[in-house]
N, C-alpha and C. Protein backbone atom coordinates (compact mmCIF):
# COMPACT_ATOMS: atom_id res chain seq x y z
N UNK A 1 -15.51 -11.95 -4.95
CA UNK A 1 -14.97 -11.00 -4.01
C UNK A 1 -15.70 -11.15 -2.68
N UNK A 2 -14.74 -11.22 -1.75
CA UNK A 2 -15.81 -11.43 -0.08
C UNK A 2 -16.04 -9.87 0.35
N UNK A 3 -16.65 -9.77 1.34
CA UNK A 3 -17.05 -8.58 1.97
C UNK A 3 -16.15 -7.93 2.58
N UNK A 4 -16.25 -6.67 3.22
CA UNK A 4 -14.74 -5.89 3.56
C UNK A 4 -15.49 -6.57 5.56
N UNK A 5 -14.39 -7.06 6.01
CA UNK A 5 -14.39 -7.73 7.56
C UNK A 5 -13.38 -6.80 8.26
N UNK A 6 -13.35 -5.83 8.97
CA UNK A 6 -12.33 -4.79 9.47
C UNK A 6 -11.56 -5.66 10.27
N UNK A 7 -12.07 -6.72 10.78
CA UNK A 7 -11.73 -7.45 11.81
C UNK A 7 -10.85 -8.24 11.67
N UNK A 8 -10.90 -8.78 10.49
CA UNK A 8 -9.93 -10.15 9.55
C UNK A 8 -8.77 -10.33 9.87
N UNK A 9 -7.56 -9.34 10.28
CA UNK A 9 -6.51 -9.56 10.31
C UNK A 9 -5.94 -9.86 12.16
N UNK A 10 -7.36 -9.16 13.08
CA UNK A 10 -7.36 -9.70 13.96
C UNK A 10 -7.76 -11.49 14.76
N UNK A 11 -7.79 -12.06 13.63
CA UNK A 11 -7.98 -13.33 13.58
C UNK A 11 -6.62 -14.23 13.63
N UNK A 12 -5.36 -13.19 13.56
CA UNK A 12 -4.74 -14.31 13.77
C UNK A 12 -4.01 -14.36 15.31
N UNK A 13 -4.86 -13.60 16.51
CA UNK A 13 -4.94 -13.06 17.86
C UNK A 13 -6.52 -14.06 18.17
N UNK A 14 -6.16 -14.43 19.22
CA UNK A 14 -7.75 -14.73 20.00
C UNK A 14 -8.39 -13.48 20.64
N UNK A 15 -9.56 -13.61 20.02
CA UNK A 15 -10.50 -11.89 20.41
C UNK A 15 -11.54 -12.49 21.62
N UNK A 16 -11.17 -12.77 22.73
CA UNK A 16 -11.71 -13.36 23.70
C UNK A 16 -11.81 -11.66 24.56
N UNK A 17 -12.18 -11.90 25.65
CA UNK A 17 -12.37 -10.74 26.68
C UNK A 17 -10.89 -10.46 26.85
N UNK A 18 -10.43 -9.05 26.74
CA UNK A 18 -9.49 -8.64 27.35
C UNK A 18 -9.85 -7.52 28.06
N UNK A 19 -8.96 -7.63 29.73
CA UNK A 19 -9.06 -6.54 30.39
C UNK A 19 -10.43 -6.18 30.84
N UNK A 20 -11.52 -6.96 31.16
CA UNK A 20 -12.28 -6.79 31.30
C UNK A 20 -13.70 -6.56 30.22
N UNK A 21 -13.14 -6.16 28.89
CA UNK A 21 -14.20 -5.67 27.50
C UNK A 21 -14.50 -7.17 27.37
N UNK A 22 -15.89 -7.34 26.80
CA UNK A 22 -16.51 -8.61 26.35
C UNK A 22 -15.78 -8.70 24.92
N UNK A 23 -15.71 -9.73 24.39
CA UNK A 23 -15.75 -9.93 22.89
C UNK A 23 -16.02 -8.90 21.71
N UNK A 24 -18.08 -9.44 22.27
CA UNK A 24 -18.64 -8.09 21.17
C UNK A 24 -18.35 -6.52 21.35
N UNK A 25 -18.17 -6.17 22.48
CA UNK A 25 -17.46 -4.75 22.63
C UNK A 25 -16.14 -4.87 22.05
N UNK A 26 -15.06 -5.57 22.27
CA UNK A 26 -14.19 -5.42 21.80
C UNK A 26 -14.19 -5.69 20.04
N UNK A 27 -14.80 -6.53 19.22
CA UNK A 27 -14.96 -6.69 17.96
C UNK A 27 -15.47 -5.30 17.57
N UNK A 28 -16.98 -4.61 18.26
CA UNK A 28 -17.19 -3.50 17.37
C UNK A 28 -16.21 -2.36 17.91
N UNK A 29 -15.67 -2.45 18.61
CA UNK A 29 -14.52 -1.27 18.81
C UNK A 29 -13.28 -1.70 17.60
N UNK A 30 -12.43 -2.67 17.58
CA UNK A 30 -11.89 -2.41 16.63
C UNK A 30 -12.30 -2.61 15.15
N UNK A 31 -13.50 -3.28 14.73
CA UNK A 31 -14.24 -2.42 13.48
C UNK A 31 -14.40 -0.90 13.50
N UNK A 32 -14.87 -0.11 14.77
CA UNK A 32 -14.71 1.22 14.58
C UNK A 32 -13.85 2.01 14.52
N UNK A 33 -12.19 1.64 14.35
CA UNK A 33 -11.27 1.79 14.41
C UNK A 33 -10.69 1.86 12.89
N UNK A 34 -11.42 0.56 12.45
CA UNK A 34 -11.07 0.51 11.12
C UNK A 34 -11.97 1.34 10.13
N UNK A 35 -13.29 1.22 10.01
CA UNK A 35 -14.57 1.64 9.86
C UNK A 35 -14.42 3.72 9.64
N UNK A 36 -13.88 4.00 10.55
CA UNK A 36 -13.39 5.45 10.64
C UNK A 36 -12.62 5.52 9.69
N UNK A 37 -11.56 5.00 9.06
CA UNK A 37 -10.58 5.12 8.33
C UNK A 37 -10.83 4.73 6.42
N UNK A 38 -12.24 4.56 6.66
CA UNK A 38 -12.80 4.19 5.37
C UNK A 38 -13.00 5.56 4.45
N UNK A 39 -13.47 6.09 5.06
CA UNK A 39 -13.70 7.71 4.13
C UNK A 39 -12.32 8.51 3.78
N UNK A 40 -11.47 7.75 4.23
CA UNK A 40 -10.14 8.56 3.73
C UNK A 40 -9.32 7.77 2.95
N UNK A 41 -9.76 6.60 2.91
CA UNK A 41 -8.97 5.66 2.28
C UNK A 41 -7.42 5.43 2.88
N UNK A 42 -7.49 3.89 3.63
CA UNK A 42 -6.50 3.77 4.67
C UNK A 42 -5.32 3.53 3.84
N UNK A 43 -4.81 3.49 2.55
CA UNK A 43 -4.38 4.01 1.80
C UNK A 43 -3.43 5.63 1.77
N UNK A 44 -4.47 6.53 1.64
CA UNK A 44 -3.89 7.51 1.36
C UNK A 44 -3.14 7.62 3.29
N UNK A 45 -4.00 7.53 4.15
CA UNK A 45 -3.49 8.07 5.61
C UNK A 45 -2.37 7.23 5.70
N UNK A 46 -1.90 5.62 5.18
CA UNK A 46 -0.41 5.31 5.45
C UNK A 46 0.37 6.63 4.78
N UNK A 47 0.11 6.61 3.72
CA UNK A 47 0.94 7.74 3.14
C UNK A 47 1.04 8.86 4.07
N UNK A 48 0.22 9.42 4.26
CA UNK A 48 0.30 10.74 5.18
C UNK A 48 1.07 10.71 6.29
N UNK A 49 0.84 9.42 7.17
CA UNK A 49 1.54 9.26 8.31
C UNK A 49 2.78 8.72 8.11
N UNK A 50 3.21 8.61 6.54
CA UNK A 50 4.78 7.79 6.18
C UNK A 50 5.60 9.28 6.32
N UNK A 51 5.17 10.41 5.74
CA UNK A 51 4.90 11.59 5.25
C UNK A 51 5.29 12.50 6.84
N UNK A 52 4.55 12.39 7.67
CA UNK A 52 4.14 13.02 9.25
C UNK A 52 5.35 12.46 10.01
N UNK A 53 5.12 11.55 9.94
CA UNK A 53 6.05 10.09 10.80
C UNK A 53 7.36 10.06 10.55
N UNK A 54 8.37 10.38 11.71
CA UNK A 54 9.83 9.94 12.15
C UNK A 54 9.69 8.96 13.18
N UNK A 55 10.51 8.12 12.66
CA UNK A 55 10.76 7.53 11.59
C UNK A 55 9.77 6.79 10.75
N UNK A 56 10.02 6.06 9.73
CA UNK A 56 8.84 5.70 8.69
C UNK A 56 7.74 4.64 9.36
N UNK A 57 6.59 5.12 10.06
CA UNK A 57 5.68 3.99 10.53
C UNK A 57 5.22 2.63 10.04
N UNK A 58 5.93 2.53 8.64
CA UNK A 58 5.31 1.13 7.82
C UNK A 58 6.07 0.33 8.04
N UNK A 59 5.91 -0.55 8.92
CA UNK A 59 6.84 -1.54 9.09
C UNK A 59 6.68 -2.80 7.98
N UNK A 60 5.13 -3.64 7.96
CA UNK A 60 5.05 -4.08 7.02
C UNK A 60 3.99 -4.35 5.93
N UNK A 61 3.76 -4.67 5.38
CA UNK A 61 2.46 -4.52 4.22
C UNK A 61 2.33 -6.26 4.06
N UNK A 62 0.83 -6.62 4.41
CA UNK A 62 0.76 -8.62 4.19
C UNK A 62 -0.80 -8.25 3.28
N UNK A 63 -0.96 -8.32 1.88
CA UNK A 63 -2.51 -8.46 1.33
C UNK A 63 -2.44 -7.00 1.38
N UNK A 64 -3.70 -6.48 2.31
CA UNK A 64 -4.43 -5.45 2.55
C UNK A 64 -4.34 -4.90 3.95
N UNK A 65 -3.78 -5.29 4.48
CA UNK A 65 -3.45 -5.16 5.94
C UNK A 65 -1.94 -4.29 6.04
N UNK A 66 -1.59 -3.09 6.40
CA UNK A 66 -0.86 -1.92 6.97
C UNK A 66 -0.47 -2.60 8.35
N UNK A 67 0.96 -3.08 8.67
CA UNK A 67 1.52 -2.67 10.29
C UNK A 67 2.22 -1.62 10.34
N UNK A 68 1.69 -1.22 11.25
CA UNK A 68 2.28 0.50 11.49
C UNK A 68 2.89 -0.28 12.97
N UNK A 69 3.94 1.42 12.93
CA UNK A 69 4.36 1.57 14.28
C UNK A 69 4.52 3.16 14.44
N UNK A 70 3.14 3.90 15.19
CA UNK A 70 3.00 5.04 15.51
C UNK A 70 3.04 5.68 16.77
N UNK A 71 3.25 7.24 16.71
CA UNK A 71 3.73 7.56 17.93
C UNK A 71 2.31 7.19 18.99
N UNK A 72 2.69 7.01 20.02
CA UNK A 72 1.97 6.97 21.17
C UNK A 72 0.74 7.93 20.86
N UNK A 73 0.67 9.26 20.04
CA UNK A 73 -0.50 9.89 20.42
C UNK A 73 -1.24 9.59 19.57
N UNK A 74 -1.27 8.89 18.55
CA UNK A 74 -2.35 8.52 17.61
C UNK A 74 -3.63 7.80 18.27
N UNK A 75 -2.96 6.68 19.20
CA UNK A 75 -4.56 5.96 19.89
C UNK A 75 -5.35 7.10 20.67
N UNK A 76 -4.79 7.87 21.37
CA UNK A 76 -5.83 8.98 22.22
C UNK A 76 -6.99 9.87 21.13
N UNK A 77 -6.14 9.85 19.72
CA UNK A 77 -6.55 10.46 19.03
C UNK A 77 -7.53 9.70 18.32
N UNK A 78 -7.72 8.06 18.06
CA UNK A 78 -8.52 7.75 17.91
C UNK A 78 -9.85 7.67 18.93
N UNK A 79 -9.43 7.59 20.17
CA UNK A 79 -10.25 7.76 21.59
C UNK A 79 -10.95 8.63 21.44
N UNK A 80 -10.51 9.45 21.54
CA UNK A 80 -11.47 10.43 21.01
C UNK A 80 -12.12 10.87 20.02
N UNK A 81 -11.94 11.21 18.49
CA UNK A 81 -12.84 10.81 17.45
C UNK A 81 -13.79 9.25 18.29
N UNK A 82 -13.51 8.52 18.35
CA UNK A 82 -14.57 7.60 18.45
C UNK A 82 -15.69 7.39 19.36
N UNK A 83 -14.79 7.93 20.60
CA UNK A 83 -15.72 8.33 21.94
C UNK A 83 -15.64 7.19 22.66
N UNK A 84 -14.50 6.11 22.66
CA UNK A 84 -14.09 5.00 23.14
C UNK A 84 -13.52 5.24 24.29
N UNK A 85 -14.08 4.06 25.34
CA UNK A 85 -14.03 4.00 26.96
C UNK A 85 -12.17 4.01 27.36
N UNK A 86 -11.84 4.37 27.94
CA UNK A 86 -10.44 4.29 28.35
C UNK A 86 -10.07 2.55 28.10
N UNK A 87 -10.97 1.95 29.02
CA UNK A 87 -10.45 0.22 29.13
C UNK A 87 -10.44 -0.50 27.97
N UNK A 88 -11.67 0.13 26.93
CA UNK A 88 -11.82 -0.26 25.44
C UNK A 88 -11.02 -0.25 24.39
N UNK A 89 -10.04 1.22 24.17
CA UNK A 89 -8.81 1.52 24.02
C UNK A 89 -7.59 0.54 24.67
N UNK A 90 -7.64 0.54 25.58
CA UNK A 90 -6.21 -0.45 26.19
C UNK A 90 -6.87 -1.84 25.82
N UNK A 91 -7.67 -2.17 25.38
CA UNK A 91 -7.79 -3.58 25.25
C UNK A 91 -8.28 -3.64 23.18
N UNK A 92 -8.17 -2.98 22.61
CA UNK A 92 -8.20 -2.51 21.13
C UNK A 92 -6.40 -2.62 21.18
N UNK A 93 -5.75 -2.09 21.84
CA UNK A 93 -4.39 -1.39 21.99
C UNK A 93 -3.46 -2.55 21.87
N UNK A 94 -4.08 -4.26 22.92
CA UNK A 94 -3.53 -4.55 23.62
C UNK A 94 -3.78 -5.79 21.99
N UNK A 95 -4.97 -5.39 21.34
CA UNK A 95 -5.01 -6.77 20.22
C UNK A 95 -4.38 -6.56 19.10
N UNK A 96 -4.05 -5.10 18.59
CA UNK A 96 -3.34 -4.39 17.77
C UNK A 96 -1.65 -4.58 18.13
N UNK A 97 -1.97 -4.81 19.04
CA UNK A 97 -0.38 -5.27 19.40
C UNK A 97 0.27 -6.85 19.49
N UNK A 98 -0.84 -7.59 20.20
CA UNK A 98 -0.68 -8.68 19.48
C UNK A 98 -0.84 -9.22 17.86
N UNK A 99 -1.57 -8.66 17.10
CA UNK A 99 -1.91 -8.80 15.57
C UNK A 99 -0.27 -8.85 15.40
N UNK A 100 0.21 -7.31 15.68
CA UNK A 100 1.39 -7.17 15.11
C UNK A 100 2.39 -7.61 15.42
N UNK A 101 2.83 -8.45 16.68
CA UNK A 101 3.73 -8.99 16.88
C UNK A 101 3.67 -10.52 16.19
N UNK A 102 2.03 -10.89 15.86
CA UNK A 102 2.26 -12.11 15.31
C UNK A 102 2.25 -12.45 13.78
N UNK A 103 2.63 -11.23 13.06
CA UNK A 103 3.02 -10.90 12.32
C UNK A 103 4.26 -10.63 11.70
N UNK A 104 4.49 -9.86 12.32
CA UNK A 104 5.87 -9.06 12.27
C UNK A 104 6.92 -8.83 13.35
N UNK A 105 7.80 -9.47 12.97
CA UNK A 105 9.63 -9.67 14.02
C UNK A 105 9.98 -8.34 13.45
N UNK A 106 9.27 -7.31 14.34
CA UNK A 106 10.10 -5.83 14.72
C UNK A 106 9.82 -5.14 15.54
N UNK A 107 10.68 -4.89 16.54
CA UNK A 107 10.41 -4.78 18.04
C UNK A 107 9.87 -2.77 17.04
N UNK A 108 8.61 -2.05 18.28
CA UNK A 108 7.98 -0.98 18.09
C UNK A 108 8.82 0.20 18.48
N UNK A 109 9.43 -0.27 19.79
CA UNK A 109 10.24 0.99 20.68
C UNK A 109 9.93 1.61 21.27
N UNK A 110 10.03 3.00 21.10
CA UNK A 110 8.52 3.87 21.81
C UNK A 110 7.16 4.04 21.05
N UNK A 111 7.28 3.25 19.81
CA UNK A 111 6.00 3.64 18.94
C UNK A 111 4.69 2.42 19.43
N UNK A 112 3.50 2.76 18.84
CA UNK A 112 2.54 1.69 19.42
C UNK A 112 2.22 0.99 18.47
N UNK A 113 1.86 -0.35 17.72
CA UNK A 113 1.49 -0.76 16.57
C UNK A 113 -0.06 -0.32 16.56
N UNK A 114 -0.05 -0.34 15.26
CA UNK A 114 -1.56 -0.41 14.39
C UNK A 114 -1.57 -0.95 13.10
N UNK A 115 -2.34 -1.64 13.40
CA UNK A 115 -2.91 -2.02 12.01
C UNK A 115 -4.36 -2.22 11.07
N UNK A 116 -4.14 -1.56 9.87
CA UNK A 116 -5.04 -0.63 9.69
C UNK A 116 -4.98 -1.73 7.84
N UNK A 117 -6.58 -1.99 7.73
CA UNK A 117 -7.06 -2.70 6.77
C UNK A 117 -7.66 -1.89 5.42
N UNK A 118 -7.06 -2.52 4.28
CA UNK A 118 -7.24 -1.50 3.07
C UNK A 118 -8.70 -1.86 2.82
């Protein structure tokens, strides 16, 4: 069994500087993204937000890896629980969105992707 890597599924995106965030800022920001979601088991919160969510946020399931497509206010809401810089967020925002487009052929709409590691 390998180690839990929050990061893993952002590997199939280049995690170079975006928007100004270095690398390592941007890597431990979206580990803390994921990392937060450990004590609830990212598990049960798809459910909740399948549950919360019009229409159904699960777009698709690959391994252990969740693509969501959630409303716009979920990232502020991680922003805050985390205490993440505005530019840190739009550039977390901006790799979560690439993950998922290179993933998954389904346009979001008004929703934002996330993807969130079991």
């Amino acid at each position: 069994m390998t180690d839990f890597d929050p990061t893993r599924p952002f590997e199939t995106v280049a995690l170079a500087s975006v928007d100004g965030v270095s690398e390592p800022t941007l890597r431990d920001a979206l580990a803390a993204v994921q990392t937060a979601m450990e004590p609830l088991a990212v598990a049960d919160i798809v459910f909740e937000y399948r549950r919360t969510f019009e229409p159904d946020p699960l777009v698709a399931r690959h391994g252990d890896a969740y693509y969501l497509a959630v409303p716009p206010r979920v990232w502020p809401e991680f922003a805050g629980v985390l205490e993440l810089a505005a530019p840190v967020v739009d550039a977390c925002r901006t790799v979560h969105a690439d993950c998922f487009r290179a993933v998954v052929d389904d346009p979001t709409n008004d929703r934002e992707p996330l993807v969130l590691v079991e």
